[in-house]
N, C-alpha and C. Protein backbone atom coordinates (compact mmCIF):
# COMPACT_ATOMS: atom_id res chain seq x y z
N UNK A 1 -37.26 89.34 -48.90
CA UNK A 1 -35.96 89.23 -48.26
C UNK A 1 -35.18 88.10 -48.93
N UNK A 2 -34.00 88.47 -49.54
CA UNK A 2 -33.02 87.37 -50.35
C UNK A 2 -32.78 85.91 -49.00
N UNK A 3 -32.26 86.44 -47.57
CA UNK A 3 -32.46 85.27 -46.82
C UNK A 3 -33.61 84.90 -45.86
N UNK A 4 -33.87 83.53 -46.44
CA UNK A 4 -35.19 82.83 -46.06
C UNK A 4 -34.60 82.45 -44.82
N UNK A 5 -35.45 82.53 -43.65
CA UNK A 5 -35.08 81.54 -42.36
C UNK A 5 -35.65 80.47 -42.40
N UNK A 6 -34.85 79.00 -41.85
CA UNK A 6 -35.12 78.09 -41.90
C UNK A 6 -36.68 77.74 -40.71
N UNK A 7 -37.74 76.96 -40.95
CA UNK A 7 -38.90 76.59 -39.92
C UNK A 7 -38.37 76.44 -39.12
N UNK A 8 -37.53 75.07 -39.06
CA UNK A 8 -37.13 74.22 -37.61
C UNK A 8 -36.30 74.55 -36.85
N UNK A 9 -35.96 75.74 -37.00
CA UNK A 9 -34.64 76.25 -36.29
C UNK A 9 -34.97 77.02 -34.89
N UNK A 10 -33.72 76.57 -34.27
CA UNK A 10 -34.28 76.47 -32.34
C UNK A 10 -34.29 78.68 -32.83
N UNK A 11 -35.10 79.05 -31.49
CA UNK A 11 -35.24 80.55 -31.92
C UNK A 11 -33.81 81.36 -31.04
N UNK A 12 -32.73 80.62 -30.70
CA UNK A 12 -31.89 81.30 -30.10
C UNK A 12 -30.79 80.99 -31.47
N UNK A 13 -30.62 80.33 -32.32
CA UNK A 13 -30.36 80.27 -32.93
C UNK A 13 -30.65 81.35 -34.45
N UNK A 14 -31.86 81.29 -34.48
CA UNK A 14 -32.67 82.74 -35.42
C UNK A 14 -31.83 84.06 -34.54
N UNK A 15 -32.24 84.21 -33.64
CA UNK A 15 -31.93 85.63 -32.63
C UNK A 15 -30.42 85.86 -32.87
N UNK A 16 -29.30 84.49 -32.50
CA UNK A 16 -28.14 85.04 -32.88
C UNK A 16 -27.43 85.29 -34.11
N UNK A 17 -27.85 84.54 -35.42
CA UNK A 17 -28.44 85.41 -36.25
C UNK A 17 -28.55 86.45 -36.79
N UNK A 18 -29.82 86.87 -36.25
CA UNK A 18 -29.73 88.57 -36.21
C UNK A 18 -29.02 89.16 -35.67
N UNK A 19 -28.50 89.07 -34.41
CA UNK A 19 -27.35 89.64 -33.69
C UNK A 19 -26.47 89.47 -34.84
N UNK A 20 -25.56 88.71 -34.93
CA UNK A 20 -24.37 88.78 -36.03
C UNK A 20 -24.92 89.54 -37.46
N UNK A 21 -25.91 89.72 -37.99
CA UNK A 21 -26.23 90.23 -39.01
C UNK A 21 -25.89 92.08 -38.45
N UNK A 22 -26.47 92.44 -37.38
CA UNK A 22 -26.45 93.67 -36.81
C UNK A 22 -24.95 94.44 -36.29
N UNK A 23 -24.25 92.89 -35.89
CA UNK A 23 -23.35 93.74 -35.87
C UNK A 23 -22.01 93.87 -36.91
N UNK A 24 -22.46 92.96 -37.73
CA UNK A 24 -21.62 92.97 -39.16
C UNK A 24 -22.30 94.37 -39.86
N UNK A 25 -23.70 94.77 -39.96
CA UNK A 25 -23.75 95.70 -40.49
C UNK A 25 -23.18 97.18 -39.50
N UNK A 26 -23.30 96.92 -37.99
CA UNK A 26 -22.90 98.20 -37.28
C UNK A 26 -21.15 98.34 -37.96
N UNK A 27 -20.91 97.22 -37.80
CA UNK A 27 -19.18 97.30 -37.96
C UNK A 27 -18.58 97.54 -39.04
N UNK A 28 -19.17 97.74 -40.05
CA UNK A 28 -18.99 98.40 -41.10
C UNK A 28 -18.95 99.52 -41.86
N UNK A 29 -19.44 100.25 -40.83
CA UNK A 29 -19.69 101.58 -40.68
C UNK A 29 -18.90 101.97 -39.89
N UNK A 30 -17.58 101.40 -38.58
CA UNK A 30 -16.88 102.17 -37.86
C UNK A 30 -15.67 102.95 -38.67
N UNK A 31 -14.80 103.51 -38.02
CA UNK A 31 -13.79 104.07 -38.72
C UNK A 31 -12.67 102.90 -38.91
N UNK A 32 -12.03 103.29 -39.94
CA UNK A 32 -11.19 101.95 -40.32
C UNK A 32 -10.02 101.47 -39.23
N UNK A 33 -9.41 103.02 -38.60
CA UNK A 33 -8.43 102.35 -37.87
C UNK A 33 -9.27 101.95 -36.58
N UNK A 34 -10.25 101.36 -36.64
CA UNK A 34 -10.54 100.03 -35.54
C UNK A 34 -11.34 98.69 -36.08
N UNK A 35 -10.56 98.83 -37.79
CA UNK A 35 -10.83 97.68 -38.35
C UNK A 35 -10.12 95.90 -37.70
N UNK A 36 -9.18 96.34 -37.32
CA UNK A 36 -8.21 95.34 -36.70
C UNK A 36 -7.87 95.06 -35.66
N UNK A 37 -8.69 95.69 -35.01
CA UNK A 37 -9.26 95.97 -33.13
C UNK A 37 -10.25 95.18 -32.83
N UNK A 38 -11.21 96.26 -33.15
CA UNK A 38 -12.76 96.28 -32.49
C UNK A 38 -13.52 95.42 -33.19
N UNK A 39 -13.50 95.58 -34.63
CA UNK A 39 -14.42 95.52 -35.80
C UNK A 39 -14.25 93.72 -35.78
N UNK A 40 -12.79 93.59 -35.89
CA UNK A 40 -12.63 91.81 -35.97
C UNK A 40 -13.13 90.90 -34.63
N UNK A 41 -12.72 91.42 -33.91
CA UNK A 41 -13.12 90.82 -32.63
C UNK A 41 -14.98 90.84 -32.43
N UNK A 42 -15.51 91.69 -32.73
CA UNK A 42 -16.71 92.02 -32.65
C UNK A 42 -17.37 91.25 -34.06
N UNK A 43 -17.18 91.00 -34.91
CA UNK A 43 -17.62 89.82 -35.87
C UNK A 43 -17.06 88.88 -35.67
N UNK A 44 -16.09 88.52 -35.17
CA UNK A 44 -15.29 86.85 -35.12
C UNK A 44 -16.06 86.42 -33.76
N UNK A 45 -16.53 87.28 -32.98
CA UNK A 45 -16.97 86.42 -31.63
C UNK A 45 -18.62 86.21 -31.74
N UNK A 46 -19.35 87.04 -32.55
CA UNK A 46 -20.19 86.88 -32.91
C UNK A 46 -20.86 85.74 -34.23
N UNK A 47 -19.86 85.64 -34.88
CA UNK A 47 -19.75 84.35 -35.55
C UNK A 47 -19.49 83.18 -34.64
N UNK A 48 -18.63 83.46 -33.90
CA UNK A 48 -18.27 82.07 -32.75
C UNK A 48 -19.59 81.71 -32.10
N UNK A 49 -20.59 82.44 -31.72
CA UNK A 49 -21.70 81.81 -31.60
C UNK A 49 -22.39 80.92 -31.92
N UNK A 50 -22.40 81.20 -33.47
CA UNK A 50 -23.51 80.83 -34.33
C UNK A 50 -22.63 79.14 -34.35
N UNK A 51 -21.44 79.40 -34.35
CA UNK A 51 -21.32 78.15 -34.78
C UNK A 51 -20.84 77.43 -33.30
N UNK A 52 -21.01 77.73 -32.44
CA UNK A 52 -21.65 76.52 -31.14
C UNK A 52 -22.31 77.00 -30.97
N UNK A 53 -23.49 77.48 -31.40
CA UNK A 53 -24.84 76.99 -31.38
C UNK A 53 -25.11 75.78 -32.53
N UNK A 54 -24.71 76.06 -33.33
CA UNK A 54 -24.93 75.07 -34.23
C UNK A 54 -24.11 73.39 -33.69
N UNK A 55 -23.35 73.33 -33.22
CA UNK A 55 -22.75 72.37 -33.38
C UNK A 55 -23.57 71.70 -31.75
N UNK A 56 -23.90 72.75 -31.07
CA UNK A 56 -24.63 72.26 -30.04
C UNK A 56 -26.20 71.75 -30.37
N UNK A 57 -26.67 72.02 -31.48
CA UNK A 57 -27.39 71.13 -31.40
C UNK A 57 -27.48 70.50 -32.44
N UNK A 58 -26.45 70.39 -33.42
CA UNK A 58 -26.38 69.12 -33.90
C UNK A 58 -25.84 67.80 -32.88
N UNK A 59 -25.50 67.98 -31.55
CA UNK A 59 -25.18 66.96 -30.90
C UNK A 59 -26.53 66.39 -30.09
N UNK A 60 -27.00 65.22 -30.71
CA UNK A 60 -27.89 64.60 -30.27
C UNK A 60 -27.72 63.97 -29.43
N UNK A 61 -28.78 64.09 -28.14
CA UNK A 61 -28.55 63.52 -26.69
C UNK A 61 -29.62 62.65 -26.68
N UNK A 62 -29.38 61.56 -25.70
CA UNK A 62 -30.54 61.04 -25.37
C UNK A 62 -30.02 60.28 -23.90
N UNK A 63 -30.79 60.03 -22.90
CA UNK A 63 -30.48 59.67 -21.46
C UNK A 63 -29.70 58.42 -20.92
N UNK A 64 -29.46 57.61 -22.38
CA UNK A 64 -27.87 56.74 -22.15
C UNK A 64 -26.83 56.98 -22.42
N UNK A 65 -26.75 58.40 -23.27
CA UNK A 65 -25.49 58.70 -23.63
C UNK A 65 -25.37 60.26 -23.03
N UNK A 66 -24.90 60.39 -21.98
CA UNK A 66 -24.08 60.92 -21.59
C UNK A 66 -23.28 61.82 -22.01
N UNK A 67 -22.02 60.96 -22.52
CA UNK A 67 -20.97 61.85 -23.23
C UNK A 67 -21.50 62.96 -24.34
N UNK A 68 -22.39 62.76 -25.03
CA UNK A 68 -22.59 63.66 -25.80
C UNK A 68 -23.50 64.82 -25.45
N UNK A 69 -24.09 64.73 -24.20
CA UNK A 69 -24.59 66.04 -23.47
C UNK A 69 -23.62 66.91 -22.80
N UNK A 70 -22.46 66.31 -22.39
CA UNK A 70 -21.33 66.81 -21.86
C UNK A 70 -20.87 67.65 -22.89
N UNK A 71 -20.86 66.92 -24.58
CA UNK A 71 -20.33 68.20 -25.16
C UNK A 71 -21.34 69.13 -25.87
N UNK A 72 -22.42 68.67 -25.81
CA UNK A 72 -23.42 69.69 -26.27
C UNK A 72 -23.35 70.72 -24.86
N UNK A 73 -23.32 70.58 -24.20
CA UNK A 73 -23.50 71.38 -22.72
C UNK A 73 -21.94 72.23 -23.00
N UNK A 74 -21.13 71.59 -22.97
CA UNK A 74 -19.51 72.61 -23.36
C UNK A 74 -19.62 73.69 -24.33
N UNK A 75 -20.60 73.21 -25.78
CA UNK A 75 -20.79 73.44 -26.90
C UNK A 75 -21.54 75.17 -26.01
N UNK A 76 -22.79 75.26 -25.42
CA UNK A 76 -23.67 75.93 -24.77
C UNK A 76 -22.80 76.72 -24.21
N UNK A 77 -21.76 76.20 -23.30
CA UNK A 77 -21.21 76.89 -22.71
C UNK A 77 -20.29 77.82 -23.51
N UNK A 78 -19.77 77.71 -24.11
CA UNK A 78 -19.00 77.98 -24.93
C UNK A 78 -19.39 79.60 -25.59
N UNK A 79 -20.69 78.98 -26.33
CA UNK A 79 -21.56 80.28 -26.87
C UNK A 79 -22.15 81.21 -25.34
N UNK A 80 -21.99 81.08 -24.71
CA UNK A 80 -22.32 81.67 -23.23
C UNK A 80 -21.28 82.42 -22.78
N UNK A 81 -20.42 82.26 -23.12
CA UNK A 81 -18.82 82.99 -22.99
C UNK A 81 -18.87 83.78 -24.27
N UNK A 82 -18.76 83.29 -24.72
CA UNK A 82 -18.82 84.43 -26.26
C UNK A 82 -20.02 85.39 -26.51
N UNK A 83 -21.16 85.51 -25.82
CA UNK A 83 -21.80 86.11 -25.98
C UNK A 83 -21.57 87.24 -24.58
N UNK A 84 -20.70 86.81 -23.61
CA UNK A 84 -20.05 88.04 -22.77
C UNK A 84 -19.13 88.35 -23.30
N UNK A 85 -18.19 88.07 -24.05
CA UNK A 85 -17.10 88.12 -24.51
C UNK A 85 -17.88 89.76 -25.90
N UNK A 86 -18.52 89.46 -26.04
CA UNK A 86 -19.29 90.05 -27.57
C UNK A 86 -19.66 91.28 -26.69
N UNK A 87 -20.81 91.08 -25.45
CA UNK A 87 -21.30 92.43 -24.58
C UNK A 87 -20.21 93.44 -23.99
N UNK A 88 -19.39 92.61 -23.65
CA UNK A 88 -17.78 93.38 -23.06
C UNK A 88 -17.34 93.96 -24.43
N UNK A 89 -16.75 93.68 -25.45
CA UNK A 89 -16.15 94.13 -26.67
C UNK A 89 -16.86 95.23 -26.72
N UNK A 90 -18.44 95.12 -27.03
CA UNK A 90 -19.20 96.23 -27.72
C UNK A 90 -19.52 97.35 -26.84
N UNK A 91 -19.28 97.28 -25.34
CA UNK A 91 -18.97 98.03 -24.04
C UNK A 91 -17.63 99.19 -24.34
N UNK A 92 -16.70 97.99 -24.78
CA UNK A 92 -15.12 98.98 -25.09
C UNK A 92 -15.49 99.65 -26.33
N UNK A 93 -15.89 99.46 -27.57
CA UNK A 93 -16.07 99.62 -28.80
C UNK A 93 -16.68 101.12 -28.57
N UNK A 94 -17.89 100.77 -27.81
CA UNK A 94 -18.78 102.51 -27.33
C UNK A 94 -17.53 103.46 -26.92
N UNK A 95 -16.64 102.86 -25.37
CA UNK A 95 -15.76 103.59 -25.24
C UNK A 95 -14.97 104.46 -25.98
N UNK A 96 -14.44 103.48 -26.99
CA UNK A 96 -13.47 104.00 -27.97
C UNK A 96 -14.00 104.80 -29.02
N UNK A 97 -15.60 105.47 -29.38
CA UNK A 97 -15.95 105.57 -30.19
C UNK A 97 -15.70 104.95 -31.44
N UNK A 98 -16.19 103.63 -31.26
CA UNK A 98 -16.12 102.78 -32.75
C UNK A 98 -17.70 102.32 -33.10
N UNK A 99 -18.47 102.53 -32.09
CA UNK A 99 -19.54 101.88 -32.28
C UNK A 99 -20.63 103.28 -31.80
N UNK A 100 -21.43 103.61 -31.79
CA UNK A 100 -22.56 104.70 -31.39
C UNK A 100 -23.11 104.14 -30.34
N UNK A 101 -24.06 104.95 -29.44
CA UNK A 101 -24.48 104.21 -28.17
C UNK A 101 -25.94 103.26 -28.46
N UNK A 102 -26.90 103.95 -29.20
CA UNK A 102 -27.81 103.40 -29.57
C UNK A 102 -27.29 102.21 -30.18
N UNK A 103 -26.25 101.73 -30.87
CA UNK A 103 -25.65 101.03 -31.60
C UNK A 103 -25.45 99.70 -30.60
N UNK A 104 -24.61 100.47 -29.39
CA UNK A 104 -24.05 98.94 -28.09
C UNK A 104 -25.82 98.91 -27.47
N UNK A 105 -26.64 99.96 -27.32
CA UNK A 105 -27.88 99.17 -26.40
C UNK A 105 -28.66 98.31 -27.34
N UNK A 106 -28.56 98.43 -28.91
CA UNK A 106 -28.75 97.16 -29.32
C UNK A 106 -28.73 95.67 -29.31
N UNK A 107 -27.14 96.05 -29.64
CA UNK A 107 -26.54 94.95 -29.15
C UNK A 107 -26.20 94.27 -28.09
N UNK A 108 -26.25 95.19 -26.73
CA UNK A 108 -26.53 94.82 -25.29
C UNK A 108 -28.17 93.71 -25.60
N UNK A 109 -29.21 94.30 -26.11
CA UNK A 109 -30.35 94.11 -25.75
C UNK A 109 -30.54 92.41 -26.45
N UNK A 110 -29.71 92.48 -27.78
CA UNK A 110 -29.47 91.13 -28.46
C UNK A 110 -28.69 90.01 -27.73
N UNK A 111 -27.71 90.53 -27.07
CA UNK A 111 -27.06 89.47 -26.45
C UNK A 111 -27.73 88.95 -25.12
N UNK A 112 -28.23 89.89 -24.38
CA UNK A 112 -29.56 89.08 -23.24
C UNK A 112 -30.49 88.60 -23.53
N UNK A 113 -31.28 88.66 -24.93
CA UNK A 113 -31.94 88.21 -25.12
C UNK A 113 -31.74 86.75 -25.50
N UNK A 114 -30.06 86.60 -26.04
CA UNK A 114 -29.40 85.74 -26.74
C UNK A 114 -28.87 84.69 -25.23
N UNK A 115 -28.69 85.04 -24.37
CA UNK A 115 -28.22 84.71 -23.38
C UNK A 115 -29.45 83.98 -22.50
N UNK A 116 -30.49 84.58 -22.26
CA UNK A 116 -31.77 84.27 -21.89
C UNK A 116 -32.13 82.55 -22.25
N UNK A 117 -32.44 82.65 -23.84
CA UNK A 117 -32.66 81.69 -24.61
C UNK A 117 -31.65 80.72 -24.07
N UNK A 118 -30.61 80.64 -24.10
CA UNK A 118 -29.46 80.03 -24.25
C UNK A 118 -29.37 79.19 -22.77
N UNK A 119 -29.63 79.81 -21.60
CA UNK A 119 -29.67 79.42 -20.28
C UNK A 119 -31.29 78.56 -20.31
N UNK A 120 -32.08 78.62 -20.97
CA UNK A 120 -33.62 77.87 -21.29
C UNK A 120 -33.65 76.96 -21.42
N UNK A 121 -32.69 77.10 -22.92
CA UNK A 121 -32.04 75.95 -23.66
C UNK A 121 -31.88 74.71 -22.78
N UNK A 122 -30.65 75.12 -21.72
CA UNK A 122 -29.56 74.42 -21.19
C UNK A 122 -30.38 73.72 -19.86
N UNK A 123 -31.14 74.37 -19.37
CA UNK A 123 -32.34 73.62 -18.43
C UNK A 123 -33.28 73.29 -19.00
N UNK A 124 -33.73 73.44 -19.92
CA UNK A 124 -34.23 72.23 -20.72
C UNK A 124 -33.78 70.84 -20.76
N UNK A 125 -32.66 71.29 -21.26
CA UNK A 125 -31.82 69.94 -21.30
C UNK A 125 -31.54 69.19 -20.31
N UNK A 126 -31.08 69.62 -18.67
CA UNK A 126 -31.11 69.09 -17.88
C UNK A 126 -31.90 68.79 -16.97
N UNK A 127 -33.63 69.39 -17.18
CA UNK A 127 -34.18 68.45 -16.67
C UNK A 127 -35.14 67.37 -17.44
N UNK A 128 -34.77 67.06 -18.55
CA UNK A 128 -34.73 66.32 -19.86
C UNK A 128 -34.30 65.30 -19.75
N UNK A 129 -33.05 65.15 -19.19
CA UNK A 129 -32.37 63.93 -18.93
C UNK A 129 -31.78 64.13 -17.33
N UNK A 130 -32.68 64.53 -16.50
CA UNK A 130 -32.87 64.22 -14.60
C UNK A 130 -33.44 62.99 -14.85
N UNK A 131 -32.78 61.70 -14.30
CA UNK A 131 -33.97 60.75 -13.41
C UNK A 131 -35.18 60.92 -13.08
């Protein structure tokens, strides 16, 4: 495989990932006139993930600082919205025939799984830094 995954990388991070890999390849295959619809929205929000996830945990917390769990936690949140934001799209996308059905229970199945992780994550974190 030309891309190597990194060891240390949190696994909701790997998972979304693959999600965006899946649906850059589903979306490439729709018909063109829902290139500027479906197709963008459905890779731009799926990219929006990756990168608060990323930026969420490049924000290093530790139990005197505060402020920066606030925005790693926004950061979380953030990708938590976008990953409904992504399940809703690919919901309409089926509708509209832009996407196949086997195609959205994929990607349904990626984004809970993606969502799962993500809510783990986030109680992790807070009872990490509970008193």
């Amino acid at each position: 495989m030309w891309m190597q995954k990194q060891q240390n990388e949190l696994m909701v991070v790997t998972k979304a990932k693959d999600l965006c890999s899946y649906v850059m390849t589903v979306t490439q295959k729709s018909p063109k006139h829902f290139r500027y619809t479906f197709v963008s929205r459905l890779q731009n929000i799926a990219l929006d993930v990756i990168e608060n996830l990323y930026r969420a945990n490049d924000s290093y917390i530790t139990k005197d600082d505060l402020s920066t769990w606030e925005k790693r936690l926004a950061f979380q949140h953030k990708a938590l919205t976008d990953l409904k934001m992504l399940g809703y799209f690919s919901l309409l996308s089926l509708e509209q025939c832009c996407i196949l059905a086997k195609q959205y229970e994929q990607i349904s199945r990626q984004v809970s799984d993606c969502q799962n992780m993500l809510g783990a994550w986030i109680n992790s974190d807070r009872k990490r830094l509970q008193p």
